[in-house]
N, C-alpha and C. Protein backbone atom coordinates (compact mmCIF):
# COMPACT_ATOMS: atom_id res chain seq x y z
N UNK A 1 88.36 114.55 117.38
CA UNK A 1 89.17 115.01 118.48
C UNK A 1 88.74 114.32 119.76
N UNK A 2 89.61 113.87 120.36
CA UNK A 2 89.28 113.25 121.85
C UNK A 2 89.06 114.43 122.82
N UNK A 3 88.17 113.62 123.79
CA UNK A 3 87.80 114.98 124.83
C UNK A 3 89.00 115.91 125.90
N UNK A 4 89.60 115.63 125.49
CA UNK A 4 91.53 115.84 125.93
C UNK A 4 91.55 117.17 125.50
N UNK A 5 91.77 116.71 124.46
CA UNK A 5 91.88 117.33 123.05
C UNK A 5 90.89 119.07 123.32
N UNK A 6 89.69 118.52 123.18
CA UNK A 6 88.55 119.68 122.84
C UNK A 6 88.65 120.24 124.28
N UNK A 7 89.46 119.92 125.47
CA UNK A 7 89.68 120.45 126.90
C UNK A 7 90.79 121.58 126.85
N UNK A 8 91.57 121.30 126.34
CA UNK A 8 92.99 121.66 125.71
C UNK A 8 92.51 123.23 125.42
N UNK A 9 92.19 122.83 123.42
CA UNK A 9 91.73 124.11 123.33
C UNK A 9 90.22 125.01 123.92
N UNK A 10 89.68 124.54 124.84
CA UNK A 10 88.51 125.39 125.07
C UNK A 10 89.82 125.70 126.48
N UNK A 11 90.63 125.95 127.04
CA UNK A 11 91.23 126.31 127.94
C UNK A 11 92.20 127.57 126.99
N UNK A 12 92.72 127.13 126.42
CA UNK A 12 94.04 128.15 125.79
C UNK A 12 92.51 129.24 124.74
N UNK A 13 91.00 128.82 124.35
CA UNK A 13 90.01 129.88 123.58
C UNK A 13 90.37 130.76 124.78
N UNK A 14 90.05 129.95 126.08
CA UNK A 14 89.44 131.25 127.30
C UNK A 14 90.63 132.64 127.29
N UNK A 15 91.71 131.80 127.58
CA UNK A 15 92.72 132.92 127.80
C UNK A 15 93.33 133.34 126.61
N UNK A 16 92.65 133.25 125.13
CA UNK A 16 93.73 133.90 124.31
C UNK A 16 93.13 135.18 123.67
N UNK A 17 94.00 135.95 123.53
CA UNK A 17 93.94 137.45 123.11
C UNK A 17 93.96 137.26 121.09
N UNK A 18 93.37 137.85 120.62
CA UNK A 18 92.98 137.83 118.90
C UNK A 18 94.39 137.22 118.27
N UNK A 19 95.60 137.13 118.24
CA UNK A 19 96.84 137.06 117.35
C UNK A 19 96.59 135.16 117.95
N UNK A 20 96.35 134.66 119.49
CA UNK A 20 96.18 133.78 120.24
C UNK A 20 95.53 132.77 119.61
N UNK A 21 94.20 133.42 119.32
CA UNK A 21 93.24 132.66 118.64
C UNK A 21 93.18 132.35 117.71
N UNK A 22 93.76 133.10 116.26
CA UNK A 22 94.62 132.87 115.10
C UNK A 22 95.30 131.48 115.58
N UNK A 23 96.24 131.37 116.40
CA UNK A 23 97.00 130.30 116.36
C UNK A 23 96.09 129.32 117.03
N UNK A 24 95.22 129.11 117.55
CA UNK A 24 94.59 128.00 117.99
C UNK A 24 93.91 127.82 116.65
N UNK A 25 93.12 128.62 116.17
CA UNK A 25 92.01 127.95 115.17
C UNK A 25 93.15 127.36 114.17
N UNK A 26 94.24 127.67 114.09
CA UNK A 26 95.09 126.95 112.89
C UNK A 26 95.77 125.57 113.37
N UNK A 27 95.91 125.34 114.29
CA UNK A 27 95.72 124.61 115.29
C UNK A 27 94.95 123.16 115.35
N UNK A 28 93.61 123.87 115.34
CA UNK A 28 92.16 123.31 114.98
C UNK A 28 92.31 122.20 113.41
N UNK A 29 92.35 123.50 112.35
CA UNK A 29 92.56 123.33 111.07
C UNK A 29 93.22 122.00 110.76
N UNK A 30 93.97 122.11 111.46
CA UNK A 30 95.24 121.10 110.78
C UNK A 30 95.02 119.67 111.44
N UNK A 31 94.72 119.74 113.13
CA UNK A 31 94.23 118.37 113.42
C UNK A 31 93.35 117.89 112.71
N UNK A 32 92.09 119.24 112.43
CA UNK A 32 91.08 118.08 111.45
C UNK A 32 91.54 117.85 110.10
N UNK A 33 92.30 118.21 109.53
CA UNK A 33 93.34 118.03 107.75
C UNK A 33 93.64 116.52 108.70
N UNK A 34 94.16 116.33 109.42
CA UNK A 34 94.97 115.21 110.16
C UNK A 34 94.21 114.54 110.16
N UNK A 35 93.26 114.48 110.95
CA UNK A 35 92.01 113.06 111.01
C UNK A 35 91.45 112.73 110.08
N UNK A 36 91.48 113.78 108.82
CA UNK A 36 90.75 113.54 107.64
C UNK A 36 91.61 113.04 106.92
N UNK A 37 92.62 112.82 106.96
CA UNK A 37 93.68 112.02 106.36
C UNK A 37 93.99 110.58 106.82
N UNK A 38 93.98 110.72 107.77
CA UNK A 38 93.74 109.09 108.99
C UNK A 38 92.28 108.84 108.11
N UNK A 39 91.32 109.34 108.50
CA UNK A 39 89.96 108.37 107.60
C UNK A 39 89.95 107.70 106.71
N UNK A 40 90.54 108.69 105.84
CA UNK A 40 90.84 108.43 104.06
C UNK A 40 91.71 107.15 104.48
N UNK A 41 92.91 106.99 104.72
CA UNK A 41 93.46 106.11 105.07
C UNK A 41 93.31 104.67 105.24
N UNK A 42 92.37 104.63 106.17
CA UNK A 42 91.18 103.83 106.84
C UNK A 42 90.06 103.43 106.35
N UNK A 43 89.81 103.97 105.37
CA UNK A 43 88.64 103.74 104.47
C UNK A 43 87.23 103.78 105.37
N UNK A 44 87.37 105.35 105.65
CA UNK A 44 86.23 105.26 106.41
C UNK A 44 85.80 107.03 105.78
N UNK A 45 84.48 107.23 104.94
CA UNK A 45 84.63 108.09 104.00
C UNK A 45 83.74 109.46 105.00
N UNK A 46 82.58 109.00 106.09
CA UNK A 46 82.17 109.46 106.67
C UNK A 46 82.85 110.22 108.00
N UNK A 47 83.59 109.87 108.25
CA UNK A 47 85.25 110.43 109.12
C UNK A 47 85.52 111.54 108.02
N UNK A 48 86.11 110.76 106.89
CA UNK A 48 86.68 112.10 106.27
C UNK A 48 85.89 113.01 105.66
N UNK A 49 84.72 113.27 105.85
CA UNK A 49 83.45 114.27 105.16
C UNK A 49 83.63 115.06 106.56
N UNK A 50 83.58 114.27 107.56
CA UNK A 50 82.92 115.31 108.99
C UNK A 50 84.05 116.09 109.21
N UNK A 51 85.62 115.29 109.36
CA UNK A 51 86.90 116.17 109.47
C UNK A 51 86.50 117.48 108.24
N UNK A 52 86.87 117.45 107.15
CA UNK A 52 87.53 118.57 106.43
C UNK A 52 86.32 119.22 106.61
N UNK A 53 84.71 118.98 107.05
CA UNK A 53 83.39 119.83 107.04
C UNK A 53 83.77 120.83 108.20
N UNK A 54 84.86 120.23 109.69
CA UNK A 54 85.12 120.91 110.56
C UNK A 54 86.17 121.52 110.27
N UNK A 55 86.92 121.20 109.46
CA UNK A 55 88.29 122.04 109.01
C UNK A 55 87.75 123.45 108.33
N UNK A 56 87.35 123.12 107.43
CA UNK A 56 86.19 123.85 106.95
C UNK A 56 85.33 125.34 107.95
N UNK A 57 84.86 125.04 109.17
CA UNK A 57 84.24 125.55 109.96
C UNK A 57 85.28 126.81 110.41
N UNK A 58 86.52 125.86 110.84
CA UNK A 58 87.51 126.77 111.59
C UNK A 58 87.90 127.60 110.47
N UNK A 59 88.34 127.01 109.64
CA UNK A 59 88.87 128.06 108.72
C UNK A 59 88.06 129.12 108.49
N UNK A 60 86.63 129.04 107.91
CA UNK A 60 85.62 130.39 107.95
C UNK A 60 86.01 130.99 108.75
N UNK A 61 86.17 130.96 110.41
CA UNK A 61 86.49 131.86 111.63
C UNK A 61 87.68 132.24 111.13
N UNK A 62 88.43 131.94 110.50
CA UNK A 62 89.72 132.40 110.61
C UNK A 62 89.55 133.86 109.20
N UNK A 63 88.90 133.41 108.20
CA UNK A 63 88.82 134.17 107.56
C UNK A 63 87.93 135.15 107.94
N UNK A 64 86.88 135.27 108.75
CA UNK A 64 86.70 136.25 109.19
C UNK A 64 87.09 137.18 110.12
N UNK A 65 88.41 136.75 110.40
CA UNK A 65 89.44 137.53 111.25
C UNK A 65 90.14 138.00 110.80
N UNK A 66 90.61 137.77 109.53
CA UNK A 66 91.20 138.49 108.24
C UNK A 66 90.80 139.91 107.93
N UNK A 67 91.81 140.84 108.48
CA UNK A 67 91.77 142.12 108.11
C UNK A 67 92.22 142.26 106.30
N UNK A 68 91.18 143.16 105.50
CA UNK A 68 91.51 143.25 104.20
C UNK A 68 91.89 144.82 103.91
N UNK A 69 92.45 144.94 104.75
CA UNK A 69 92.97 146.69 104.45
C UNK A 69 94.40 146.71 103.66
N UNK A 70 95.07 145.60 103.70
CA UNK A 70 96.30 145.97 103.51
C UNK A 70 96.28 144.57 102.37
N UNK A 71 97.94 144.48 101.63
CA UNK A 71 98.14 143.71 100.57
C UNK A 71 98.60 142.21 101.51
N UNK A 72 99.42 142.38 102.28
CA UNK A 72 99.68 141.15 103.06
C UNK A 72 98.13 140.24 103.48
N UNK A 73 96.76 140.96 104.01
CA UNK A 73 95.95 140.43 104.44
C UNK A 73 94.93 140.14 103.17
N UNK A 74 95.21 140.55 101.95
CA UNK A 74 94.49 139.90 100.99
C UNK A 74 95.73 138.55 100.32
N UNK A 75 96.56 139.03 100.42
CA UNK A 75 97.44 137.34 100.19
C UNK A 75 97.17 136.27 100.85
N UNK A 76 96.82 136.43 102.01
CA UNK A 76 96.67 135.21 103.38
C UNK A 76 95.11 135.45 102.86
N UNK A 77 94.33 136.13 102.61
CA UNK A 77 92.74 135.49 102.20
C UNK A 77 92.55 134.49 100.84
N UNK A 78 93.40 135.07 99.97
CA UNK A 78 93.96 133.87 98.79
C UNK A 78 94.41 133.13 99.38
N UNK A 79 95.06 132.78 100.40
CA UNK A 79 95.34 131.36 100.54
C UNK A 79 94.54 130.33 101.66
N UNK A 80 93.64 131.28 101.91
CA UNK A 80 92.58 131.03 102.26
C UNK A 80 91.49 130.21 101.48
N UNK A 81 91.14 131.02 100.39
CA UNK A 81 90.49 130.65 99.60
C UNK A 81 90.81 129.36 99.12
N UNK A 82 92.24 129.41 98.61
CA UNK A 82 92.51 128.10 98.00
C UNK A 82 92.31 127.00 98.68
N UNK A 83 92.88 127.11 100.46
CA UNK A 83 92.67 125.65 100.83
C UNK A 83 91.16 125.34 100.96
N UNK A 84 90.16 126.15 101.00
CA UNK A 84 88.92 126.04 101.24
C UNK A 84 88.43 125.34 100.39
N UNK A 85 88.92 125.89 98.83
CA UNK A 85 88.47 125.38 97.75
C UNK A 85 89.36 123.86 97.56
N UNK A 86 90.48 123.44 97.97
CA UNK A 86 90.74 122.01 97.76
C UNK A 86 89.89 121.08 99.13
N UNK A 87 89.87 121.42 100.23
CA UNK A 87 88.53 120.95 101.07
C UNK A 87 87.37 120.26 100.43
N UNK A 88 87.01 121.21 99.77
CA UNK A 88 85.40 121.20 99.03
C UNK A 88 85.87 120.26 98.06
N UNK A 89 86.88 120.25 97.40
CA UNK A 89 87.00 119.20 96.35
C UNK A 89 87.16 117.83 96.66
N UNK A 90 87.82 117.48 97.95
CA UNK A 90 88.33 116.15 98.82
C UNK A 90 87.17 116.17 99.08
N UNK A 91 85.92 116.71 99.69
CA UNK A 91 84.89 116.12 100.49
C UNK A 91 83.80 115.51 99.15
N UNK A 92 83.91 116.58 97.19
CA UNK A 92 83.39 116.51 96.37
C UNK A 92 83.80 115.21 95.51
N UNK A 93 84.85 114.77 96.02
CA UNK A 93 85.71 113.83 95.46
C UNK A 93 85.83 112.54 95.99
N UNK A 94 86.01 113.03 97.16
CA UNK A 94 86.12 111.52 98.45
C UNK A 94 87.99 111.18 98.11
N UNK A 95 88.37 112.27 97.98
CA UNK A 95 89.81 111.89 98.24
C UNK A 95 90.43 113.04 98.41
N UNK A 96 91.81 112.85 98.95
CA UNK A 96 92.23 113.88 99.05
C UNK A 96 92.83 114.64 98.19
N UNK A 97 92.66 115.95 98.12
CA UNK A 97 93.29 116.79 96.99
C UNK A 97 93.68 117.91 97.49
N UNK A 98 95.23 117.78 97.24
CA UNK A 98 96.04 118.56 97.89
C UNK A 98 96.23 118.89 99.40
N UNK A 99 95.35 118.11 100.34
CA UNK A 99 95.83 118.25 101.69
C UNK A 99 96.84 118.36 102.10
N UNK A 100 97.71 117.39 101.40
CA UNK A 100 99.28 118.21 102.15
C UNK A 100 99.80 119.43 102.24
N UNK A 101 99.70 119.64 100.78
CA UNK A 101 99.95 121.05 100.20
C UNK A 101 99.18 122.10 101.25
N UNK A 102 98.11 122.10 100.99
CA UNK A 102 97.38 123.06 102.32
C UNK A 102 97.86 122.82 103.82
N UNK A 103 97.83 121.93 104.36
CA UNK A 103 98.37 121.35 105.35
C UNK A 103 99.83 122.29 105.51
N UNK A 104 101.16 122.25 104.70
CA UNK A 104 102.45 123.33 104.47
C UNK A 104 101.71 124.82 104.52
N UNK A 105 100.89 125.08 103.63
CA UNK A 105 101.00 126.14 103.65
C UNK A 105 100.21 127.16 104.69
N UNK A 106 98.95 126.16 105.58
CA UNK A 106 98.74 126.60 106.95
C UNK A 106 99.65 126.33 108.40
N UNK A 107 100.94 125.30 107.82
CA UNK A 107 101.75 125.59 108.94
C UNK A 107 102.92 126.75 108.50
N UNK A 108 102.96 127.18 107.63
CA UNK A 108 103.53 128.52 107.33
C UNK A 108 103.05 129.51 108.25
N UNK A 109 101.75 129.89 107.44
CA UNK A 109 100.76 130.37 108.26
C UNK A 109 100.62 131.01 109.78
N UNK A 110 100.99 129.69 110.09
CA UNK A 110 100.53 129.56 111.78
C UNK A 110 101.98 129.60 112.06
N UNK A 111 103.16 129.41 111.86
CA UNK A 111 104.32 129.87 112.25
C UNK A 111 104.61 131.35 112.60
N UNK A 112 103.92 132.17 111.28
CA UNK A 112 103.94 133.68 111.34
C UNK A 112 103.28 133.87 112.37
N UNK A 113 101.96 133.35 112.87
CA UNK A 113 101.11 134.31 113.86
C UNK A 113 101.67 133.42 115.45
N UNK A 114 102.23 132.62 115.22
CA UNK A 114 102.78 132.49 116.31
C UNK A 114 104.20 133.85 116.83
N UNK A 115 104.84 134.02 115.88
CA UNK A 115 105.98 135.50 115.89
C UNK A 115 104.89 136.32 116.36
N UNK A 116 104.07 136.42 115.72
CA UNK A 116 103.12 137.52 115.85
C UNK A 116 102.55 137.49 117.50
N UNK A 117 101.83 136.22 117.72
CA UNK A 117 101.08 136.16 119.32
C UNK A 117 102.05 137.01 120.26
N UNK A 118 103.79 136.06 120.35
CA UNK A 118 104.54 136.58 121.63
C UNK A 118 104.66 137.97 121.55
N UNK A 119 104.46 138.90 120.59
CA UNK A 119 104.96 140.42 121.18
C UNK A 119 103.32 140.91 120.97
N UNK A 120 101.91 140.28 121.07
CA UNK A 120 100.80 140.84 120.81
C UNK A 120 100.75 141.19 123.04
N UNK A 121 100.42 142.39 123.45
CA UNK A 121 100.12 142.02 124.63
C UNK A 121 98.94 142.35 124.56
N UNK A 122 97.96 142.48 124.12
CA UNK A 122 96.43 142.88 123.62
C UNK A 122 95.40 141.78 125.19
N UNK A 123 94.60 141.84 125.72
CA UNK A 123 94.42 141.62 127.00
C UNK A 123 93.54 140.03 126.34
N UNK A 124 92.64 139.15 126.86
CA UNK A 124 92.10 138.41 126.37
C UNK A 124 90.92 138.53 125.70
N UNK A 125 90.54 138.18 124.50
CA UNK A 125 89.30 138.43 123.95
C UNK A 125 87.69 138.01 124.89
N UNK A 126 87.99 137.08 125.82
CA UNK A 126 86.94 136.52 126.53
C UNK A 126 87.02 137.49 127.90
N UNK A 127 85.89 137.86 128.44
CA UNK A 127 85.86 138.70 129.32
C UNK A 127 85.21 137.98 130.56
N UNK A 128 85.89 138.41 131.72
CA UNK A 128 85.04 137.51 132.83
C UNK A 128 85.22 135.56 132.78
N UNK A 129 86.48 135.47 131.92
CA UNK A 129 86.45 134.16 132.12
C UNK A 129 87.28 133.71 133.47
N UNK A 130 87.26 132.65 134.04
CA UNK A 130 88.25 132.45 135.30
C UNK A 130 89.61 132.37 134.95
N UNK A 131 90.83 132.61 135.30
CA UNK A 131 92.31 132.83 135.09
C UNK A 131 92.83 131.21 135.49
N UNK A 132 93.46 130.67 134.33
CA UNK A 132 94.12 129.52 134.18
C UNK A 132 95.65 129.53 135.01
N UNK A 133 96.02 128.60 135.99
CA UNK A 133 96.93 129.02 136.25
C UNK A 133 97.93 127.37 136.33
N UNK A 134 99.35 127.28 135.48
CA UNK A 134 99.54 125.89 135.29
C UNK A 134 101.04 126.08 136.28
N UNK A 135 101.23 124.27 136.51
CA UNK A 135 102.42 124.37 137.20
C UNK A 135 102.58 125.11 138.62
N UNK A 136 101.04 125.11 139.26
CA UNK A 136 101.65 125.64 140.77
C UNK A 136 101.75 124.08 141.70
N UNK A 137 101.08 123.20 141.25
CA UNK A 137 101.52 121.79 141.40
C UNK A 137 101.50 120.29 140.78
N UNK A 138 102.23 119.47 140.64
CA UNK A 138 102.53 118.68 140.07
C UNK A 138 102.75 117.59 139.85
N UNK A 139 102.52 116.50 139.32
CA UNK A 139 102.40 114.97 140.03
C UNK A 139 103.25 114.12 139.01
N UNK A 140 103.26 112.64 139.01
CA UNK A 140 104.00 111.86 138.68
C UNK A 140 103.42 112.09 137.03
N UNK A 141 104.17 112.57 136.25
CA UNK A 141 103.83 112.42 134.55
C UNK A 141 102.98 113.41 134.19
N UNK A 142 102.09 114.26 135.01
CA UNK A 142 101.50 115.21 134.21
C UNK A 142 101.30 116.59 135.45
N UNK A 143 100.53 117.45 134.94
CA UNK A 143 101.00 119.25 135.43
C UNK A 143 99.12 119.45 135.78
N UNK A 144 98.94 119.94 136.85
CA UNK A 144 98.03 120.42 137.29
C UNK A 144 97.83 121.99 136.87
N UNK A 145 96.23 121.62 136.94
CA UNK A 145 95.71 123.48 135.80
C UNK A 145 94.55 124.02 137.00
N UNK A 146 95.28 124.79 137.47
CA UNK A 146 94.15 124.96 138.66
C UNK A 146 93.79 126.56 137.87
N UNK A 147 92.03 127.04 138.62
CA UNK A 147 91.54 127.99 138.11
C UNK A 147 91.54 129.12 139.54
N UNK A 148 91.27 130.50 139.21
CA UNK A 148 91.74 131.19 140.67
C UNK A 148 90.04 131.49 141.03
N UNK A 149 89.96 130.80 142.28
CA UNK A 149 88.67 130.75 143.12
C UNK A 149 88.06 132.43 143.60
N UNK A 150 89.54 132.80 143.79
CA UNK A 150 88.94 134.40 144.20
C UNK A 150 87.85 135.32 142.58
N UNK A 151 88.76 134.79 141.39
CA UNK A 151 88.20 135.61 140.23
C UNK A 151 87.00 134.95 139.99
N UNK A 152 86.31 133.92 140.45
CA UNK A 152 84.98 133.66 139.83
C UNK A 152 83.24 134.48 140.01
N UNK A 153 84.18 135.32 141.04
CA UNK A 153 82.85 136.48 141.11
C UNK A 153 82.32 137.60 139.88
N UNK A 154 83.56 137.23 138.74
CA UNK A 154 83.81 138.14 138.07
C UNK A 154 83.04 137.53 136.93
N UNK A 155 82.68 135.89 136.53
CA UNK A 155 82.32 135.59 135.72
C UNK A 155 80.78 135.61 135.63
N UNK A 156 80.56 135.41 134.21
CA UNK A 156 78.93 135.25 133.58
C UNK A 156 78.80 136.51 133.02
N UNK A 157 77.12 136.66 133.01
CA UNK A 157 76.59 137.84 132.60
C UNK A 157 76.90 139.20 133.01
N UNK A 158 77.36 140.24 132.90
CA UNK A 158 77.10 141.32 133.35
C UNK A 158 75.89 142.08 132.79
N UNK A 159 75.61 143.10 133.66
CA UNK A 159 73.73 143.18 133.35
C UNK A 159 74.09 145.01 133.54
């Protein structure tokens, strides 16, 4: 991931509320399925070990966000499982196996919890972070992300 990139989502971690973060880490998931597919590609085998090892990473977080109370949230942990387990086989293999396939079936996935994010109004999981605020001004080709100077008294430790 370019440092763009890892700016991006450590901005949308700060401000997202649990359904939020679901959709970023899937997000996550899939760029690194992506780069690990560019490697393979490329014939570059150490690219594609470190991608799906980080694909890998996110996904654990994701499964441990996985509520197992109900039948819907043990279906989405099976399919959990599975892409985890074709991961382990591409990195055991040095090729890819079944990435696409996983790749569909975490943009399924992440389609649902996107329905899901817009009606979540649940407040942000990060507490005391500074408030992102985009589009109060704007320049030739790209959008300014200013942070609110008054809320930074609010951040860090509380004791």
């Amino acid at each position: 991931m370019t440092k763009e990139q890892i700016s991006a989502y450590t901005m949308r971690i700060s401000q997202a509320n649990a359904s939020a973060m679901a959709v970023v880490l899937f997000d996550i998931v899939l760029e690194c399925i992506g780069e690990a597919k560019q490697a393979f590609a490329e014939e570059n085998p150490a690219q594609f070990q470190r991608s799906l090892s980080q694909a890998q990473g996110f996904l654990q977080e994701l499964m441990s966000m996985s509520k197992m109370d109900s039948q819907v949230g043990c279906d989405v942990m099976s399919i959990y499982l599975f892409v985890d387990k074709q991961m382990l086989m591409s990195i055991v293999k040095q090729q890819p196996v079944n990435l696409e396939e996983c790749a569909g079936y975490l943009e399924q996935l992440r389609s649902s919890f996107v329905e899901i994010s817009k009606k979540d109004t649940d407040a942000p999981l990060m507490q005391g972070s500074q408030q992102v605020y985009a589009g109060l001004t704007y320049g030739k080709g790209y959008l300014n992300e200013s942070c609110d100077p008054l809320g930074a008294h609010n951040r860090g430790l509380q004791a």
